[in-house]
N, C-alpha and C. Protein backbone atom coordinates (compact mmCIF):
# COMPACT_ATOMS: atom_id res chain seq x y z
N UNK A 1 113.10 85.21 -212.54
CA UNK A 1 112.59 86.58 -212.47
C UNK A 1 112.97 87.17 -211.12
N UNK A 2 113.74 88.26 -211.22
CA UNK A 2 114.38 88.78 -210.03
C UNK A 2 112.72 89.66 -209.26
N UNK A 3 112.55 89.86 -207.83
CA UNK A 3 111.64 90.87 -207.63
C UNK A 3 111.74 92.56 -208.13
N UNK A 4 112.79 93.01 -208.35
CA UNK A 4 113.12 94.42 -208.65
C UNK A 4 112.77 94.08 -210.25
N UNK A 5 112.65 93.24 -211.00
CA UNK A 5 112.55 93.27 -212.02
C UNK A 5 110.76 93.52 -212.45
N UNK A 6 109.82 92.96 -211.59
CA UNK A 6 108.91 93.30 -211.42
C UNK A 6 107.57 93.33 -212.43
N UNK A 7 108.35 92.47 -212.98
CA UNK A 7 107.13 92.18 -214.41
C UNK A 7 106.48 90.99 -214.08
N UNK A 8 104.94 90.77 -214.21
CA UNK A 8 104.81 89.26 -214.54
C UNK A 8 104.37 88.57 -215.29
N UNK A 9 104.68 87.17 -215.23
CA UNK A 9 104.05 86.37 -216.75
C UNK A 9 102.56 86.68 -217.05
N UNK A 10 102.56 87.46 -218.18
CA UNK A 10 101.13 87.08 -218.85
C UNK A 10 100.40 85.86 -218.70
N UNK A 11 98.95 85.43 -218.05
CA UNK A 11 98.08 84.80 -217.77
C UNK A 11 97.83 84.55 -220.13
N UNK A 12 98.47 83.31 -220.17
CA UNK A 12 97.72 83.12 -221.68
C UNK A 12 95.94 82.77 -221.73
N UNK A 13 95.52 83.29 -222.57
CA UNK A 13 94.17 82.64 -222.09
C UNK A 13 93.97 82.19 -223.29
N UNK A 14 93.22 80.09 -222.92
CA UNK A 14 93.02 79.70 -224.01
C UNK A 14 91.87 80.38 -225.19
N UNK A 15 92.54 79.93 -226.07
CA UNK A 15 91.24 80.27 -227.25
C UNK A 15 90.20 79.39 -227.18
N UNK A 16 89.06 79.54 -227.27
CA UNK A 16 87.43 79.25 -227.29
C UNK A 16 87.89 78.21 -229.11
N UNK A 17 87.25 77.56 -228.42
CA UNK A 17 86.59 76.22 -229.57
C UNK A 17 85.78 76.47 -229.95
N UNK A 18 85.31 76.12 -231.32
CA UNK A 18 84.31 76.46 -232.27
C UNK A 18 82.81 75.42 -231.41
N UNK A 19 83.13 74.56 -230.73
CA UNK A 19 82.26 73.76 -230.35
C UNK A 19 81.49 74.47 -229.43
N UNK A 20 80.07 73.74 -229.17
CA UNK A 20 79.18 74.34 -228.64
C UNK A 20 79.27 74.13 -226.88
N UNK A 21 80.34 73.33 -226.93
CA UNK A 21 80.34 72.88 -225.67
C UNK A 21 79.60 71.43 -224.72
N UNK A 22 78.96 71.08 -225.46
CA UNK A 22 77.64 69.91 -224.89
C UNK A 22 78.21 68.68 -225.89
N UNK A 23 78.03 67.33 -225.17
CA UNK A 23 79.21 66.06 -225.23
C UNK A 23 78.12 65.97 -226.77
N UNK A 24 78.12 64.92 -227.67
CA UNK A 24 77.60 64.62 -228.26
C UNK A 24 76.66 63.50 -227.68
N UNK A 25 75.33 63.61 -228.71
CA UNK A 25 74.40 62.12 -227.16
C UNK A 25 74.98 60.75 -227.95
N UNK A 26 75.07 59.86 -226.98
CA UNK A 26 75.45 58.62 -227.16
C UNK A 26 74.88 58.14 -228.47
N UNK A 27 75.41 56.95 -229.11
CA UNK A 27 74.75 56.44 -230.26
C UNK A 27 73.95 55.04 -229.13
N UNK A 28 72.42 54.78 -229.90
CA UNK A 28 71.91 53.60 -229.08
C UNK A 28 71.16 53.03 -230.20
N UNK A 29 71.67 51.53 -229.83
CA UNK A 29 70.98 50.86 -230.69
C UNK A 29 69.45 50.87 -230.90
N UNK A 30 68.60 50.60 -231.25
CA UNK A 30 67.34 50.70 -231.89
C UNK A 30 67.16 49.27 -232.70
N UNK A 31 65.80 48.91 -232.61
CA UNK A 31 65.54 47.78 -233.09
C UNK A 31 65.90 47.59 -234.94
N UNK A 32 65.93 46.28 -235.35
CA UNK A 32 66.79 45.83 -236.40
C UNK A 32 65.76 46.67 -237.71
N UNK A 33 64.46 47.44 -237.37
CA UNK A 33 63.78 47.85 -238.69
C UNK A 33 64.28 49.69 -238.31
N UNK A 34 65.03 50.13 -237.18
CA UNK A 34 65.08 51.16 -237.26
C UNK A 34 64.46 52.31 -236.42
N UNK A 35 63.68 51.45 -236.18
CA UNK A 35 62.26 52.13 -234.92
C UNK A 35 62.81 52.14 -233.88
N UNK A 36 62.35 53.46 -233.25
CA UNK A 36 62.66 53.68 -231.70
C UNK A 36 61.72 53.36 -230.55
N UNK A 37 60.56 52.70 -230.79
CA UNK A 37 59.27 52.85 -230.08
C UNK A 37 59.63 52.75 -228.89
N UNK A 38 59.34 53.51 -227.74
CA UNK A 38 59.25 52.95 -226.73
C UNK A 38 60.61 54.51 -225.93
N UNK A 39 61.45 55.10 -226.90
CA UNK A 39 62.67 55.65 -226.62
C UNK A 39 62.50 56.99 -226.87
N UNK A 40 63.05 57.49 -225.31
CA UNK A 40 62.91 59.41 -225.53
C UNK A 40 63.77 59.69 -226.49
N UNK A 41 63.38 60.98 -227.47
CA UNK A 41 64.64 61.37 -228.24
C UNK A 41 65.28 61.79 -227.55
N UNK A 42 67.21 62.09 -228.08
CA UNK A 42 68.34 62.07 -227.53
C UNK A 42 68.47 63.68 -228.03
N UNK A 43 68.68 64.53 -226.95
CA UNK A 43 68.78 65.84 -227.32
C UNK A 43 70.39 66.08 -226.85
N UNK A 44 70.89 65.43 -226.10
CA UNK A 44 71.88 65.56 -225.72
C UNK A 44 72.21 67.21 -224.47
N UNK A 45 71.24 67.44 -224.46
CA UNK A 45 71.08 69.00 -223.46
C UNK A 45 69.69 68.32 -222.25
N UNK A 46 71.03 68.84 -221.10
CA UNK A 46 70.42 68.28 -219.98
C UNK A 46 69.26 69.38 -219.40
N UNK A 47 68.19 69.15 -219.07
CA UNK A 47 66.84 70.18 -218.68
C UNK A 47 67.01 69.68 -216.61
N UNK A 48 67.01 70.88 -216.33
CA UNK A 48 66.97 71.20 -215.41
C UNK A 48 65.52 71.16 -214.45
N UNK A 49 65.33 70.58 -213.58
CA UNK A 49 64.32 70.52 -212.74
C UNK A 49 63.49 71.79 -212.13
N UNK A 50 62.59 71.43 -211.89
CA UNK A 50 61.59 73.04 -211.85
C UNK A 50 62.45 73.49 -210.66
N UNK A 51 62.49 72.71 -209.68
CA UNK A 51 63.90 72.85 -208.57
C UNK A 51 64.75 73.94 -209.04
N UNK A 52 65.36 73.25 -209.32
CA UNK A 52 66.80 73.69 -210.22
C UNK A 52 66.78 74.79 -210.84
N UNK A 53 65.25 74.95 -211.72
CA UNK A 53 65.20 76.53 -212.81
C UNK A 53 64.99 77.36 -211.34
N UNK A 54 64.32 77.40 -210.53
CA UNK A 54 64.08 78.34 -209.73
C UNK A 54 65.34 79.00 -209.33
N UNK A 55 66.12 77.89 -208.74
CA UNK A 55 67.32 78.56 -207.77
C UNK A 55 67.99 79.43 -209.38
N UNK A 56 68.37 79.05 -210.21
CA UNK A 56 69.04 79.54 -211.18
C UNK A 56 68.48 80.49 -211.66
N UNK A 57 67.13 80.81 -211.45
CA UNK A 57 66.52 82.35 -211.72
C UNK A 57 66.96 83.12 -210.23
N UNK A 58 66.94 82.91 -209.42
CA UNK A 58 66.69 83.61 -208.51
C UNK A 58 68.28 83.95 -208.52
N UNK A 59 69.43 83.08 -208.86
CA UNK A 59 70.90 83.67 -208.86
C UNK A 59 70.55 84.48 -209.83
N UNK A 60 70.73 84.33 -210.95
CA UNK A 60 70.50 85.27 -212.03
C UNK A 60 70.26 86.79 -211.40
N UNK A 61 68.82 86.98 -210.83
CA UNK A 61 68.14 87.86 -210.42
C UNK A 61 69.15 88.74 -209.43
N UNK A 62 69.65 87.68 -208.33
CA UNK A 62 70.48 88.72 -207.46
C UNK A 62 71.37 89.35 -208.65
N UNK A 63 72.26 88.36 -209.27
CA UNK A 63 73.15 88.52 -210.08
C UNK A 63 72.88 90.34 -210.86
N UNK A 64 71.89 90.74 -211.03
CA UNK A 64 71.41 91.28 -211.95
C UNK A 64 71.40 92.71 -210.91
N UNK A 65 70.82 91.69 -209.93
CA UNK A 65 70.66 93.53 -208.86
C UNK A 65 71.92 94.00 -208.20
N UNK A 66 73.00 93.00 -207.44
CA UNK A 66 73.84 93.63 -207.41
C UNK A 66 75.21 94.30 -208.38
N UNK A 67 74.48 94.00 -209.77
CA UNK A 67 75.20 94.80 -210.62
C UNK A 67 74.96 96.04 -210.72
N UNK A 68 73.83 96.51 -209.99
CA UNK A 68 73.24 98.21 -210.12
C UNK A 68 74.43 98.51 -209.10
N UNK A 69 74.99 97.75 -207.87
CA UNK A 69 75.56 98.17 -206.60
C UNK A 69 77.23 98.60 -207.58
N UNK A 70 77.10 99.89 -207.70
CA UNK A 70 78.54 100.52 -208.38
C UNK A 70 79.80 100.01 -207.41
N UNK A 71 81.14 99.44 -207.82
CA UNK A 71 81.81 99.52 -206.82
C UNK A 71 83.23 99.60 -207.60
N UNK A 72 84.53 99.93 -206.73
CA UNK A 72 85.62 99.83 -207.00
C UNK A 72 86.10 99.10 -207.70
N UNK A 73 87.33 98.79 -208.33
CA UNK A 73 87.47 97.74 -208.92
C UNK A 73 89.39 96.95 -208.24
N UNK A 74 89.72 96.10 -207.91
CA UNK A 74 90.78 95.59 -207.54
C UNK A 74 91.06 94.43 -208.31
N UNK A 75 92.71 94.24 -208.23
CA UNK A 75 93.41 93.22 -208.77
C UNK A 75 93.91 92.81 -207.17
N UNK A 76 93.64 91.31 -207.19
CA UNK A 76 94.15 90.78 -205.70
C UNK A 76 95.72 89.53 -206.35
N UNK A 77 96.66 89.91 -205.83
CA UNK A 77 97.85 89.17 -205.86
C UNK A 77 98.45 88.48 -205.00
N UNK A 78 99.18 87.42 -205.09
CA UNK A 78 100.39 86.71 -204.50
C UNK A 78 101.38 85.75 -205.52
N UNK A 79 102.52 85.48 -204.82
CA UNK A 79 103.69 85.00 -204.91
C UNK A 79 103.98 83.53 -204.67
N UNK A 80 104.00 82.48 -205.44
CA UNK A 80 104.48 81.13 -205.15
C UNK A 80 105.16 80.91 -206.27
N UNK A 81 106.21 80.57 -205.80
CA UNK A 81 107.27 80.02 -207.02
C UNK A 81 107.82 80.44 -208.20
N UNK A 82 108.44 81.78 -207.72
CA UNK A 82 108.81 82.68 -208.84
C UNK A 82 107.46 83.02 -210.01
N UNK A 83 106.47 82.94 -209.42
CA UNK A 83 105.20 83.48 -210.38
C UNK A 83 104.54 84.34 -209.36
N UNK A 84 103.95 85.42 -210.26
CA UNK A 84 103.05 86.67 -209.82
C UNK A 84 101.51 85.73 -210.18
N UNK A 85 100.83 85.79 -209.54
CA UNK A 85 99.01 84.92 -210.04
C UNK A 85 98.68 86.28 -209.66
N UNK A 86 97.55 86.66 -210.00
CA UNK A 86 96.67 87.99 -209.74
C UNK A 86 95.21 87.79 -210.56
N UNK A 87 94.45 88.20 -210.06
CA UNK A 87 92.92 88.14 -210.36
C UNK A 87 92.13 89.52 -209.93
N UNK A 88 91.08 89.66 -210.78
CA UNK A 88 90.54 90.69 -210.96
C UNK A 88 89.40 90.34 -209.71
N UNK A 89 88.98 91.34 -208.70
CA UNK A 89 87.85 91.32 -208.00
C UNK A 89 87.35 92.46 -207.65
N UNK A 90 86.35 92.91 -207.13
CA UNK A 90 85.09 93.66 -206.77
C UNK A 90 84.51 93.54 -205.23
N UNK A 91 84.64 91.53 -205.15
CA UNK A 91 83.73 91.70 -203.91
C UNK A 91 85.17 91.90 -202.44
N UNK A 92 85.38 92.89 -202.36
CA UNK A 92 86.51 93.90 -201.47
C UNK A 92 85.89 94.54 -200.49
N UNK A 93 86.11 94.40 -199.23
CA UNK A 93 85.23 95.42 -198.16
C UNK A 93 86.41 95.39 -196.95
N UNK A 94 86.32 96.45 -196.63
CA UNK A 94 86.68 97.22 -195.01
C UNK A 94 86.12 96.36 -194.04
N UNK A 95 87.00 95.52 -193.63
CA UNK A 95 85.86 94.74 -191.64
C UNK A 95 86.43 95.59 -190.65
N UNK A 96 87.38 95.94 -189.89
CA UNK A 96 87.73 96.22 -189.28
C UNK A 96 89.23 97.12 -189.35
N UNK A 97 89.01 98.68 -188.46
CA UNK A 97 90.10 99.33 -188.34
C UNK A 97 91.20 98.91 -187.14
N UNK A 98 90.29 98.65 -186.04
CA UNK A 98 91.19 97.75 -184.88
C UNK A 98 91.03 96.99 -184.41
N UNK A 99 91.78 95.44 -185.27
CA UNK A 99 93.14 95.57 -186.07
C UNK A 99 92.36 95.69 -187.34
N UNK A 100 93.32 96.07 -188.14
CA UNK A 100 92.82 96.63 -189.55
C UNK A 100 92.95 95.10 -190.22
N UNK A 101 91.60 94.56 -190.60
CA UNK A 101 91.29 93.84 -191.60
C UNK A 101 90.62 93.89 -192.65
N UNK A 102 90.72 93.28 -193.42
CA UNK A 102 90.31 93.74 -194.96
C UNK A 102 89.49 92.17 -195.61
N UNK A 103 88.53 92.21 -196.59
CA UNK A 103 87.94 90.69 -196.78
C UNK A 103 87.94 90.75 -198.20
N UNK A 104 88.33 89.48 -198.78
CA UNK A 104 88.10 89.24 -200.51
C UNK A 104 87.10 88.04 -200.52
N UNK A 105 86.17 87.67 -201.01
CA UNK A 105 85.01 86.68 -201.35
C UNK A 105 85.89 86.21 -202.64
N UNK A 106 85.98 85.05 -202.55
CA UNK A 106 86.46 84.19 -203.82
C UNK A 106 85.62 83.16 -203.90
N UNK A 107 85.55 82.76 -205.21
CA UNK A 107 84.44 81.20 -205.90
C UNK A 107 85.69 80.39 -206.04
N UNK A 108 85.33 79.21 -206.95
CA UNK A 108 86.40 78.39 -207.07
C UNK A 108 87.29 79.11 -208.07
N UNK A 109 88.71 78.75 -207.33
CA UNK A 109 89.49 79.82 -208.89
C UNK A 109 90.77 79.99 -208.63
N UNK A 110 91.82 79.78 -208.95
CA UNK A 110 93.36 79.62 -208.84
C UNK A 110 93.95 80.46 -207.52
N UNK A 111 93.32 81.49 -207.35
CA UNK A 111 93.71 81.67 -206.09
C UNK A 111 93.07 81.19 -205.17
N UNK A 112 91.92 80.80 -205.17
CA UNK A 112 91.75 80.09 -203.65
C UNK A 112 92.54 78.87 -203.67
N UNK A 113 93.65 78.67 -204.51
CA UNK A 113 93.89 77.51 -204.25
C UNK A 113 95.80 77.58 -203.97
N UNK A 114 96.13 79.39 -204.64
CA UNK A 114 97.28 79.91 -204.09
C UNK A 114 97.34 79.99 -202.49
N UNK A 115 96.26 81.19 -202.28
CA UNK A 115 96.12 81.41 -200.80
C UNK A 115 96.35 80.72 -199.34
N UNK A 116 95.75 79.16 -199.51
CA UNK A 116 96.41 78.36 -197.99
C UNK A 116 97.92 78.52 -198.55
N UNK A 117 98.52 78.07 -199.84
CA UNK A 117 99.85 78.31 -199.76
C UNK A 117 100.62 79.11 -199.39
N UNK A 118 100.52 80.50 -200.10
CA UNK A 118 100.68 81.31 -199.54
C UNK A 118 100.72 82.28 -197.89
N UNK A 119 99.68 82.03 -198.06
CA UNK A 119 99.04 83.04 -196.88
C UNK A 119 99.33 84.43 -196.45
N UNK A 120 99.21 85.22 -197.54
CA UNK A 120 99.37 86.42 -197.92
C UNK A 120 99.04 86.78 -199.00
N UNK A 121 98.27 88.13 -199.25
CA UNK A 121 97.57 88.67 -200.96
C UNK A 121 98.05 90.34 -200.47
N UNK A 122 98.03 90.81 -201.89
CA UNK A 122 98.06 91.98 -201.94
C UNK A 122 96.90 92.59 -202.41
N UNK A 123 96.74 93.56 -202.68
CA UNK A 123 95.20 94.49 -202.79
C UNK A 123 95.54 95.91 -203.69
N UNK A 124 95.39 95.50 -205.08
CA UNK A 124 95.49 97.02 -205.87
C UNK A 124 94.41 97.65 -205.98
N UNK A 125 93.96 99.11 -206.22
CA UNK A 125 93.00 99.58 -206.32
C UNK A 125 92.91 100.24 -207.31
N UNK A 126 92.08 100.00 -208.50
CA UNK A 126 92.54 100.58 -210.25
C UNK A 126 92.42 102.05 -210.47
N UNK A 127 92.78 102.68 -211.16
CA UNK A 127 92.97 104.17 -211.34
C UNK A 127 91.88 103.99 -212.68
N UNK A 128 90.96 105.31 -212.80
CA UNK A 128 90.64 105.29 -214.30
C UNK A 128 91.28 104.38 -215.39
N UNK A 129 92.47 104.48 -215.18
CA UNK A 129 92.83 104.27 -217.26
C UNK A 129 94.08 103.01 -216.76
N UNK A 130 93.16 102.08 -215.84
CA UNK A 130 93.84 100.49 -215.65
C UNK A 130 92.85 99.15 -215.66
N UNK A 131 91.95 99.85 -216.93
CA UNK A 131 90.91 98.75 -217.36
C UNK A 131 91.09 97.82 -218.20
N UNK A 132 92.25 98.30 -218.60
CA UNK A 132 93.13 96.74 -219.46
C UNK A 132 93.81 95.91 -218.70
N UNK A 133 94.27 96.15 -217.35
CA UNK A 133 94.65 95.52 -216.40
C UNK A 133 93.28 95.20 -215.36
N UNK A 134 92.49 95.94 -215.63
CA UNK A 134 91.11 94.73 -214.87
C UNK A 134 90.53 93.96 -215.83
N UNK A 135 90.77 93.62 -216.99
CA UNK A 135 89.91 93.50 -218.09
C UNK A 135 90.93 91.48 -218.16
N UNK A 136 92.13 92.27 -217.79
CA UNK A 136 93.23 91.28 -218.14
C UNK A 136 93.49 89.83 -217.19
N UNK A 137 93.37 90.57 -215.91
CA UNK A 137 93.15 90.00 -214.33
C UNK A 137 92.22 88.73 -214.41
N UNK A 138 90.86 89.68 -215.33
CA UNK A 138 89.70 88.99 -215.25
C UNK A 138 89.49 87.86 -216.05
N UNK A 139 90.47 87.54 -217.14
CA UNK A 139 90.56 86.06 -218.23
C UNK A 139 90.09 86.83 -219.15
N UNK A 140 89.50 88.13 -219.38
CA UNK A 140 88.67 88.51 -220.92
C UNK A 140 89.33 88.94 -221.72
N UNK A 141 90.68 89.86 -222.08
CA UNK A 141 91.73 89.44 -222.75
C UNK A 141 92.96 90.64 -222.36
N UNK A 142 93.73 89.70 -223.14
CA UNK A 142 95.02 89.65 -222.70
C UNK A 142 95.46 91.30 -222.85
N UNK A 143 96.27 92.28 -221.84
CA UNK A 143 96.86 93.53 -222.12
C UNK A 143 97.81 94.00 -222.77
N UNK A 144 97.38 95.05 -223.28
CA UNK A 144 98.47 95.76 -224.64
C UNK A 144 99.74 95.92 -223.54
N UNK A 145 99.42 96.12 -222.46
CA UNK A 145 100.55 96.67 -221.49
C UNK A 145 100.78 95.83 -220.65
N UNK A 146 102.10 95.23 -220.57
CA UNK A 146 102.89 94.44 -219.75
C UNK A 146 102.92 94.95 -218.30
N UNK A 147 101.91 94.20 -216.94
CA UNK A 147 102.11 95.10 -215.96
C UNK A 147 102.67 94.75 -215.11
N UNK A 148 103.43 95.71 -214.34
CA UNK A 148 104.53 96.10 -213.82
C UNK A 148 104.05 96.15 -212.18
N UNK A 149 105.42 95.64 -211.22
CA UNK A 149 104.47 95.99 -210.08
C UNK A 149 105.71 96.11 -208.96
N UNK A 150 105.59 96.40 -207.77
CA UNK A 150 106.27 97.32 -207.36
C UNK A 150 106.07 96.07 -205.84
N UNK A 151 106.85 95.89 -205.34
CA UNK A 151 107.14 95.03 -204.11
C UNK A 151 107.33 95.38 -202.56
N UNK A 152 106.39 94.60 -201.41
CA UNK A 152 106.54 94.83 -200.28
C UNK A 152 106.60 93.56 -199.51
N UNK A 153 107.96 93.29 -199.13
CA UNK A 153 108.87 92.37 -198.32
C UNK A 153 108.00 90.88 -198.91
N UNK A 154 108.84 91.25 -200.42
CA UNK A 154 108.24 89.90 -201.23
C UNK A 154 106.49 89.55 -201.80
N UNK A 155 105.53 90.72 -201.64
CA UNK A 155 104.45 90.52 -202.10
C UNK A 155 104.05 91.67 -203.15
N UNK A 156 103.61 91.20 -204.07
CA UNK A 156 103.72 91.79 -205.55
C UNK A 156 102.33 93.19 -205.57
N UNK A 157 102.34 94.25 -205.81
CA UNK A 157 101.09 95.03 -205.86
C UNK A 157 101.67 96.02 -207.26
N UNK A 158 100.01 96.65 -208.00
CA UNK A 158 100.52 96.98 -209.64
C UNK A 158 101.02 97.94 -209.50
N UNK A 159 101.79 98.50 -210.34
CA UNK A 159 102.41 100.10 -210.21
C UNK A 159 101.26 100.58 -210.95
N UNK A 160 101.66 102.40 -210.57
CA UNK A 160 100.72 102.44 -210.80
C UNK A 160 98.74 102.84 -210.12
N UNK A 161 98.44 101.81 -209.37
CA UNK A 161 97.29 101.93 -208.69
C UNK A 161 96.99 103.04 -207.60
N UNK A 162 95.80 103.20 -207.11
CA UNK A 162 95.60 104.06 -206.42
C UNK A 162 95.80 104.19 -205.69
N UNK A 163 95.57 102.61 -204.82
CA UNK A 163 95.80 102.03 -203.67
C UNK A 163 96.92 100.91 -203.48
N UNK A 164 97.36 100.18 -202.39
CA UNK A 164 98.17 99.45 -202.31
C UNK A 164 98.04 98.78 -200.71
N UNK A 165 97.39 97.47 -200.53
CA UNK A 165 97.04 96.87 -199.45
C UNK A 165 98.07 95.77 -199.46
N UNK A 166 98.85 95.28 -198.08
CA UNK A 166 99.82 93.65 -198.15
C UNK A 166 98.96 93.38 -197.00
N UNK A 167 98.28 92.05 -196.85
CA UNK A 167 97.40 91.69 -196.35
C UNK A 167 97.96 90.15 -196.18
N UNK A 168 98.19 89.61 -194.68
CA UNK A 168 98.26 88.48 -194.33
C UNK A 168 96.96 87.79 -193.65
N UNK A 169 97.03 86.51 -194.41
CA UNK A 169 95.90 85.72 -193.72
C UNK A 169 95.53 85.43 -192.57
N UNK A 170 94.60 86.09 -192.15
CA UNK A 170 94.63 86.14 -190.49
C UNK A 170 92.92 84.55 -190.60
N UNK A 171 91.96 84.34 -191.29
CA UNK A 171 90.78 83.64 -191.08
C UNK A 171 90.40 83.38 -192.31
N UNK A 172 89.67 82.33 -192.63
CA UNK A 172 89.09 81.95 -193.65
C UNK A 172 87.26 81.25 -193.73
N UNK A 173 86.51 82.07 -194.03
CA UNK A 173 85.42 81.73 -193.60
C UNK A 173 84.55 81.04 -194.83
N UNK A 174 83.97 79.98 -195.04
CA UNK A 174 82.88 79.50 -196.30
C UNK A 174 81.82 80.10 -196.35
N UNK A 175 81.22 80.72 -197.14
CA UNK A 175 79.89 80.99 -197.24
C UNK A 175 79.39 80.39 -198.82
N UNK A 176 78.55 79.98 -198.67
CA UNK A 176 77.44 79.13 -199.51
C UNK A 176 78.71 78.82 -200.81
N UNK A 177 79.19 79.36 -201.99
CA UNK A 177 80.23 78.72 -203.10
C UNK A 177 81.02 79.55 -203.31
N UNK A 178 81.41 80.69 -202.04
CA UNK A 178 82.46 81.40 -202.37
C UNK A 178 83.08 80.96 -200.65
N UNK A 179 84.27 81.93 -200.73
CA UNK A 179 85.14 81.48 -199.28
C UNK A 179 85.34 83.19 -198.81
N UNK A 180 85.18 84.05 -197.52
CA UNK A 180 85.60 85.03 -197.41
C UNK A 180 86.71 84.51 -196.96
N UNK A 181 88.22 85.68 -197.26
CA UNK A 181 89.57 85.60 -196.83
C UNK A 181 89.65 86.69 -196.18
N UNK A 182 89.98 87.09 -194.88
CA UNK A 182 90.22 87.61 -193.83
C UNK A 182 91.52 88.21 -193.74
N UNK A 183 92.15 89.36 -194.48
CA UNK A 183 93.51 89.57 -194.10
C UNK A 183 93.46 90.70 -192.80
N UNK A 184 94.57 90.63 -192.06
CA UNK A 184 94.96 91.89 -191.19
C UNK A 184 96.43 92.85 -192.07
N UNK A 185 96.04 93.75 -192.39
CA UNK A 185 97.18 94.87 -193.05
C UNK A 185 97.88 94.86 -192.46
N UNK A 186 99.44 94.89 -193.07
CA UNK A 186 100.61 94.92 -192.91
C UNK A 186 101.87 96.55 -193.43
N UNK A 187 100.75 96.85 -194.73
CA UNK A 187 101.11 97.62 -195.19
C UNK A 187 100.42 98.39 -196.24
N UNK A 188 100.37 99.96 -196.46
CA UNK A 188 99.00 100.62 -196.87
C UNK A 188 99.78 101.35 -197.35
N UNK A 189 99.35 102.16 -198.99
CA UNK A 189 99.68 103.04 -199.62
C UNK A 189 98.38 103.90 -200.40
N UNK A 190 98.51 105.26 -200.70
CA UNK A 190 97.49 105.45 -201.27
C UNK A 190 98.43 106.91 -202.18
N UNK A 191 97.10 107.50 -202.83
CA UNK A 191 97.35 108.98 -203.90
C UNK A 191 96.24 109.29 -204.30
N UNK A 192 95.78 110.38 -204.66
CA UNK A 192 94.88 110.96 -204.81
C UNK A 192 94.27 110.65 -206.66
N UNK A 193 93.41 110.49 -206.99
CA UNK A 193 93.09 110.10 -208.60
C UNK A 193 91.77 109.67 -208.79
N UNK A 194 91.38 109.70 -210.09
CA UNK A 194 90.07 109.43 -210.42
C UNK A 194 90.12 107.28 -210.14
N UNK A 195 88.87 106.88 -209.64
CA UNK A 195 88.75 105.41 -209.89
C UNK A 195 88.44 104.89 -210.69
N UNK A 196 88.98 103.65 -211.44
CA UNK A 196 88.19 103.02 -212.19
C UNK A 196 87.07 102.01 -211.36
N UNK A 197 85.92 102.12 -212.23
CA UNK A 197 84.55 101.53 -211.54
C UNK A 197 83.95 100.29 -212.40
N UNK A 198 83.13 99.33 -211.45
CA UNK A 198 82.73 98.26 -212.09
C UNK A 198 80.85 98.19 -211.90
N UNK A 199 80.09 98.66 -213.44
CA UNK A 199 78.87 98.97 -212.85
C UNK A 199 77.93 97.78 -213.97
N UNK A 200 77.27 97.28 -213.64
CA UNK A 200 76.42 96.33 -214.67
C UNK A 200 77.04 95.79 -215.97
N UNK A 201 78.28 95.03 -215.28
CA UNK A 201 79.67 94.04 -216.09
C UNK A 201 80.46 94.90 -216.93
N UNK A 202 79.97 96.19 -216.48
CA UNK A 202 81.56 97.03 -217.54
C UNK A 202 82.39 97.66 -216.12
N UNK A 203 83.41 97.85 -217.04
CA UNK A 203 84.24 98.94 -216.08
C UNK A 203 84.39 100.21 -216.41
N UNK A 204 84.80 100.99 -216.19
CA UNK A 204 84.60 102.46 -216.55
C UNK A 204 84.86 103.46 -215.87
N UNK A 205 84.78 104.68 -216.04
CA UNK A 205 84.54 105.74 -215.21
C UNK A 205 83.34 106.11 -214.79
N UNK A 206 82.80 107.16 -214.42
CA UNK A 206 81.38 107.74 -214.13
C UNK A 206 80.61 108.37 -215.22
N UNK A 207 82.02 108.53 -216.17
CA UNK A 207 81.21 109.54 -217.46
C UNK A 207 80.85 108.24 -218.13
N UNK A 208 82.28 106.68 -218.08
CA UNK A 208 82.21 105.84 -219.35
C UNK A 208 80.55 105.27 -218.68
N UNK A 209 79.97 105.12 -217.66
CA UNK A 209 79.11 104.35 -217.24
C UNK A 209 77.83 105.10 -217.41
N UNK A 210 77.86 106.25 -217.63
CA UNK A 210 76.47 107.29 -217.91
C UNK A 210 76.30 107.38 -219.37
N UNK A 211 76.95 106.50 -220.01
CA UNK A 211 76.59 107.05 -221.44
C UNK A 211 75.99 105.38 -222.02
């Protein structure tokens, strides 16, 4: 794949198994009349500690409130080995104008595992009517539209978008199961247009999100 050619491989995403997901529970012997006396039943679904339910309500809960927090929506990219990888993200913020740095929060997930390679991402910023390309980014399915993307000294950003950030890895910081990535800008594009927005797990516009 030449860079002027500028297409990249579709992310296939597997198809979902009819299975429920949970191993089957072990078979255990039992005494020679059949009886279990003495033996918890085998549910095969692991129960979580009062511990455990708490923290998992209380993610939930943030989970829930910062979905009221409306925000932009971005596709973050890079380049290893004649492949475009790109992923859909949200958690995107402004740190600093001097020097101009920019931060992406990632969990575990193919690009945090591009990025030390790399060490460079790009930064699209979606227009209204590129929710099949955030939709696509994101693993939820695959786009009617093959997307196309437009190159700066070898780093891939979508055609198209509103915005256009080339961002080299300047720091990499852990916080609790995500990693902030620290770029300093290299190179900035913008145009004037409506955004596409990401508000309580949809994307949308302002009208698609009020109705």
């Amino acid at each position: 794949m030449s860079e002027r050619e500028g297409v990249a491989r579709l992310t296939r995403v597997a198809t979902p198994s009819t299975s429920s997901g949970l191993m089957s529970p072990p078979r255990r012997r039992g005494p020679a009349d059949g009886s279990h006396r003495g033996l918890l039943p085998v549910t095969g679904v692991a129960t979580l500690t009062p511990k455990a339910q708490a923290v998992e309500r209380k993610a939930q809960a943030l989970r829930q409130v910062m979905g009221r927090f409306a925000t932009g929506v971005t596709v973050i990219t890079t380049y290893h080995r004649d492949t475009i990888h790109g992923m859909t993200a949200n958690a995107f913020l402004s740190v600093s104008l001097r020097p101009p740095l920019v931060l992406v929060s990632l969990g575990r997930c193919r690009m945090g595992e591009m990025l030390p390679r790399t060490r460079r991402y790009g930064v699209s910023v979606l227009a209204h009517d590129q929710g099949h390309f955030a939709e696509h980014f994101a693993a939820q399915r695959v786009s009617p539209v093959e997307p196309a993307f437009v190159w700066h000294e070898g780093l891939p950003v979508l055609d198209g978008a509103l915005a256009h950030l080339a961002c080299r890895v300047v720091d990499v910081h852990p916080a609790g199961d995500h990693e902030l990535w620290i770029g300093e800008v290299e190179h900035v594009y913008y145009r004037d247009g409506e955004p596409l927005l990401f508000y309580t797990g949809r994307f949308g516009t302002v009208r698609d999100l009020q109705s």
